[in-house]
Structures are given as C-alpha cells and as structure tokens.
N, C-alpha and C. Protein backbone atom coordinates (compact mmCIF):
# COMPACT_ATOMS: atom_id res chain seq x y z
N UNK A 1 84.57 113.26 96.01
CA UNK A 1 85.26 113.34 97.29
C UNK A 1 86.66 112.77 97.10
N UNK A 2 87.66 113.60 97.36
CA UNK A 2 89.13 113.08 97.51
C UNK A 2 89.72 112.90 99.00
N UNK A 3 90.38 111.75 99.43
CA UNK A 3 91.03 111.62 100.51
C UNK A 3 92.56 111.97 100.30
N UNK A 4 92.75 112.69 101.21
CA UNK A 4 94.09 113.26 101.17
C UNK A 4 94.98 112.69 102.28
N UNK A 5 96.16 112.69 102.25
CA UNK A 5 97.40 112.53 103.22
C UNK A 5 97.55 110.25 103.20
N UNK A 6 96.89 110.18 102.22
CA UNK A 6 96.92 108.80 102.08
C UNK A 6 98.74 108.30 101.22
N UNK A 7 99.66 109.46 101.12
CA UNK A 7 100.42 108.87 100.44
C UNK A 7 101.28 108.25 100.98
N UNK A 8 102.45 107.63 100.05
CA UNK A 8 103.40 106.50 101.00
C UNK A 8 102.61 105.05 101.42
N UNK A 9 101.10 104.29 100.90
CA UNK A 9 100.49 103.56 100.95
C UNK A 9 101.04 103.01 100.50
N UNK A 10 101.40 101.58 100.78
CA UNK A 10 102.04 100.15 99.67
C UNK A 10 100.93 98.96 100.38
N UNK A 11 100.93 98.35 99.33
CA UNK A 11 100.12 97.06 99.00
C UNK A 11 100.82 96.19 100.01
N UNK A 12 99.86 95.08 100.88
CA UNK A 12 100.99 94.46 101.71
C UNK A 12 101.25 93.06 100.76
N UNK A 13 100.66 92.90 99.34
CA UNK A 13 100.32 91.72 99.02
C UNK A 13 101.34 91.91 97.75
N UNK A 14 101.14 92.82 96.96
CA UNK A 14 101.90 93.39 95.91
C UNK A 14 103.39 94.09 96.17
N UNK A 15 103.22 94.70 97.17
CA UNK A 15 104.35 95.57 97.57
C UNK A 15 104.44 96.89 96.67
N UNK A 16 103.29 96.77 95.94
CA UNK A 16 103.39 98.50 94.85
C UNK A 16 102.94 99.73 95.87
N UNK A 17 103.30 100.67 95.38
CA UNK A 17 102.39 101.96 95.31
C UNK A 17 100.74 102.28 95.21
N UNK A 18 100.00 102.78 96.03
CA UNK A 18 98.91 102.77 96.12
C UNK A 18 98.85 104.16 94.82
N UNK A 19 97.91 103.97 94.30
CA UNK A 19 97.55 105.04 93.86
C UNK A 19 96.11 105.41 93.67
N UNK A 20 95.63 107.25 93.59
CA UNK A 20 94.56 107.42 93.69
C UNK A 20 93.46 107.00 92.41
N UNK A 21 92.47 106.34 92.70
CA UNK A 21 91.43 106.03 91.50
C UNK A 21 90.23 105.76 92.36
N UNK A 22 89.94 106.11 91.16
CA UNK A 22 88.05 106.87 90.99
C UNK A 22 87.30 105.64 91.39
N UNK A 23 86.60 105.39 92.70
CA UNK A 23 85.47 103.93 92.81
C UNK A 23 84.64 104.12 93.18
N UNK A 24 83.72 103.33 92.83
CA UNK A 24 82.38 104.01 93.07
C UNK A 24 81.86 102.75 94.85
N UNK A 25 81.31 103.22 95.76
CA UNK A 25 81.06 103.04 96.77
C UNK A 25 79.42 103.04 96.97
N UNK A 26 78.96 101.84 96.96
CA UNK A 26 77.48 101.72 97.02
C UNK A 26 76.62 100.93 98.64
N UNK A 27 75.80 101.61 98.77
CA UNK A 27 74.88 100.63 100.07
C UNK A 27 73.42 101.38 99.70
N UNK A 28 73.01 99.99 99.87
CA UNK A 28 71.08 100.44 100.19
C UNK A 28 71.02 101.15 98.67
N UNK A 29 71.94 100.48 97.64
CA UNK A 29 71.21 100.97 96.84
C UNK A 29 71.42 102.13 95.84
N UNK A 30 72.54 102.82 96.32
CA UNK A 30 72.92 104.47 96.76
C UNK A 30 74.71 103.87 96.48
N UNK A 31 74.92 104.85 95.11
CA UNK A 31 76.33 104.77 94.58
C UNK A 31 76.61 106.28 94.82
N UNK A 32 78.24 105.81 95.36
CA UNK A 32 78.85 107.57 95.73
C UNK A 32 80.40 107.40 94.81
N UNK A 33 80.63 108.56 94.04
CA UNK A 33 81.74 108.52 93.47
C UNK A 33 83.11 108.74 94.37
N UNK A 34 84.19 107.98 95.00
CA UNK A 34 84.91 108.34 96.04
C UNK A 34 86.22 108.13 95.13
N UNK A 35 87.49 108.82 95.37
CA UNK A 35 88.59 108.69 94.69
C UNK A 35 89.50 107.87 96.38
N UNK A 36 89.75 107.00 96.07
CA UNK A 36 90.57 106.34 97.31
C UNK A 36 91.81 105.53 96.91
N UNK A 37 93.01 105.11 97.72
CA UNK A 37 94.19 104.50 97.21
C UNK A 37 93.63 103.20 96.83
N UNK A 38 94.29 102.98 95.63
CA UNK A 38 94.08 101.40 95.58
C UNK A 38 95.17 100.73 94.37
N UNK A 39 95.49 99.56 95.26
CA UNK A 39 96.67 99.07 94.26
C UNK A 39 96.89 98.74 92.67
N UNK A 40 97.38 98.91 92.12
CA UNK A 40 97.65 98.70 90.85
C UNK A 40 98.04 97.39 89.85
N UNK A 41 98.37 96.92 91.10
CA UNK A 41 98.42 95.14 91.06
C UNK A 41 97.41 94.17 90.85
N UNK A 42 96.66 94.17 92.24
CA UNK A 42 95.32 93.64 92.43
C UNK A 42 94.61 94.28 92.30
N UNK A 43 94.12 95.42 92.89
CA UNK A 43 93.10 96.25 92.42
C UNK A 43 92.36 96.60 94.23
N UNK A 44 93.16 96.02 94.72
CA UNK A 44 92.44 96.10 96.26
C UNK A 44 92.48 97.30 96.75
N UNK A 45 91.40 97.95 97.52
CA UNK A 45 91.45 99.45 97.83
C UNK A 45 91.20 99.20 99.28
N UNK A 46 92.52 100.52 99.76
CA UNK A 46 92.33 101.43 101.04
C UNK A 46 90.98 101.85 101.65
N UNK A 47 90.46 101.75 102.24
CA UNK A 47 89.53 102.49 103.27
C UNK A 47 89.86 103.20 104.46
N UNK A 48 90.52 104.53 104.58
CA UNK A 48 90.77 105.36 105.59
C UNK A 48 89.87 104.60 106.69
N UNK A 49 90.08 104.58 108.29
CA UNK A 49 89.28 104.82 109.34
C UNK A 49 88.82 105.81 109.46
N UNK A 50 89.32 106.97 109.04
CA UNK A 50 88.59 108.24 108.87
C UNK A 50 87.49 108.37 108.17
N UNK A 51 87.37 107.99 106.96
CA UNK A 51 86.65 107.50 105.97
C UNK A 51 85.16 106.80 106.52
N UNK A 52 85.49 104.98 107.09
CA UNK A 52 84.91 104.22 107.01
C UNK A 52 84.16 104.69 108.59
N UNK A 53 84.83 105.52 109.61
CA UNK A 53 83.87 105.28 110.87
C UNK A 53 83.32 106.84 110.74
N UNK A 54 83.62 107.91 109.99
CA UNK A 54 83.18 109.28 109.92
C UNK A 54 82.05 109.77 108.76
N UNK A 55 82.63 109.61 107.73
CA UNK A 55 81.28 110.01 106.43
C UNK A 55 81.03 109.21 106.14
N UNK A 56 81.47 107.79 106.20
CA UNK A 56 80.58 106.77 105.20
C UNK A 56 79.13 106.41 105.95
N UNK A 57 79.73 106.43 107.50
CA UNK A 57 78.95 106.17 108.62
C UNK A 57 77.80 107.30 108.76
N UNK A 58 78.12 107.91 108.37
CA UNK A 58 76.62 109.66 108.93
C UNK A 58 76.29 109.23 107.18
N UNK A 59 76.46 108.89 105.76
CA UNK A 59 75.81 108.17 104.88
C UNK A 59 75.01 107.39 105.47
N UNK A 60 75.41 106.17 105.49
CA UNK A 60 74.90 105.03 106.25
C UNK A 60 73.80 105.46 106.75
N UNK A 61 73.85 106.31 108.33
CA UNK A 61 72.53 106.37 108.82
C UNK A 61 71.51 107.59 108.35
N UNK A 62 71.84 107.96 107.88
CA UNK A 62 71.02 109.10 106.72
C UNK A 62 70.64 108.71 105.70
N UNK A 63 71.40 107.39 105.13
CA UNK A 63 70.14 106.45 104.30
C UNK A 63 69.39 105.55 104.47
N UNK A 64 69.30 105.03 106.07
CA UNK A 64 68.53 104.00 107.04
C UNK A 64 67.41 104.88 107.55
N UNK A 65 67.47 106.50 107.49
CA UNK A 65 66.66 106.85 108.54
C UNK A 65 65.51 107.40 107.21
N UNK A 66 66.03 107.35 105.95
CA UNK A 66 64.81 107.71 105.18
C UNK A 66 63.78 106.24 104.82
C-alpha cells in the first residue's frame, strides 16, 4: 500500500524532508507492509488521518471480529 499526496512533509524536530519508506505496521499480531513518510533524521513516521481513522481502522475491526 502506497500513500500518496503526502509530499512537501518536513520533520517538525529535524526540519528534513519526509521521505517515502517501506514499514511494516502490526496489531493483534497481524504485520501489514505500508510505504509511509518518514524522516530521515530520526526515523519518526507520518500517519495520514486518512490512513489512521479509514483502513487501518476497518483492519482493526476485521481483526477483532475474527
């Protein structure tokens, strides 16, 4: 899964460029390969609201309801 329109992201801590890399995103158990911005500095990654309240969320309860 790639998130798009994330560019122009800067680090508020680093002040770099976000850039896209490969992380892996796990709950309950259950690893998902997600490509999301994340700084190059620290290593701290973006989470769209799009992201975190739309597909991670219908994940989430589609792996609670099995």
């Amino acid at each position: 899964m790639q998130i798009a329109n994330d560019e122009g992201l800067v680090c508020a801590t680093c002040h770099l460029a976000l850039t896209p890399t490969q992380v892996s995103v796990s709950y309950m158990g259950s690893a998902f390969p997600v490509e999301l911005p994340c700084c190059p500095g620290c290593g701290l990654i973006y989470v769209p609201e799009s992201l975190a309240s739309g597909k991670m969320l219908q994940v989430e309860q589609a792996l609670e309801d099995k």
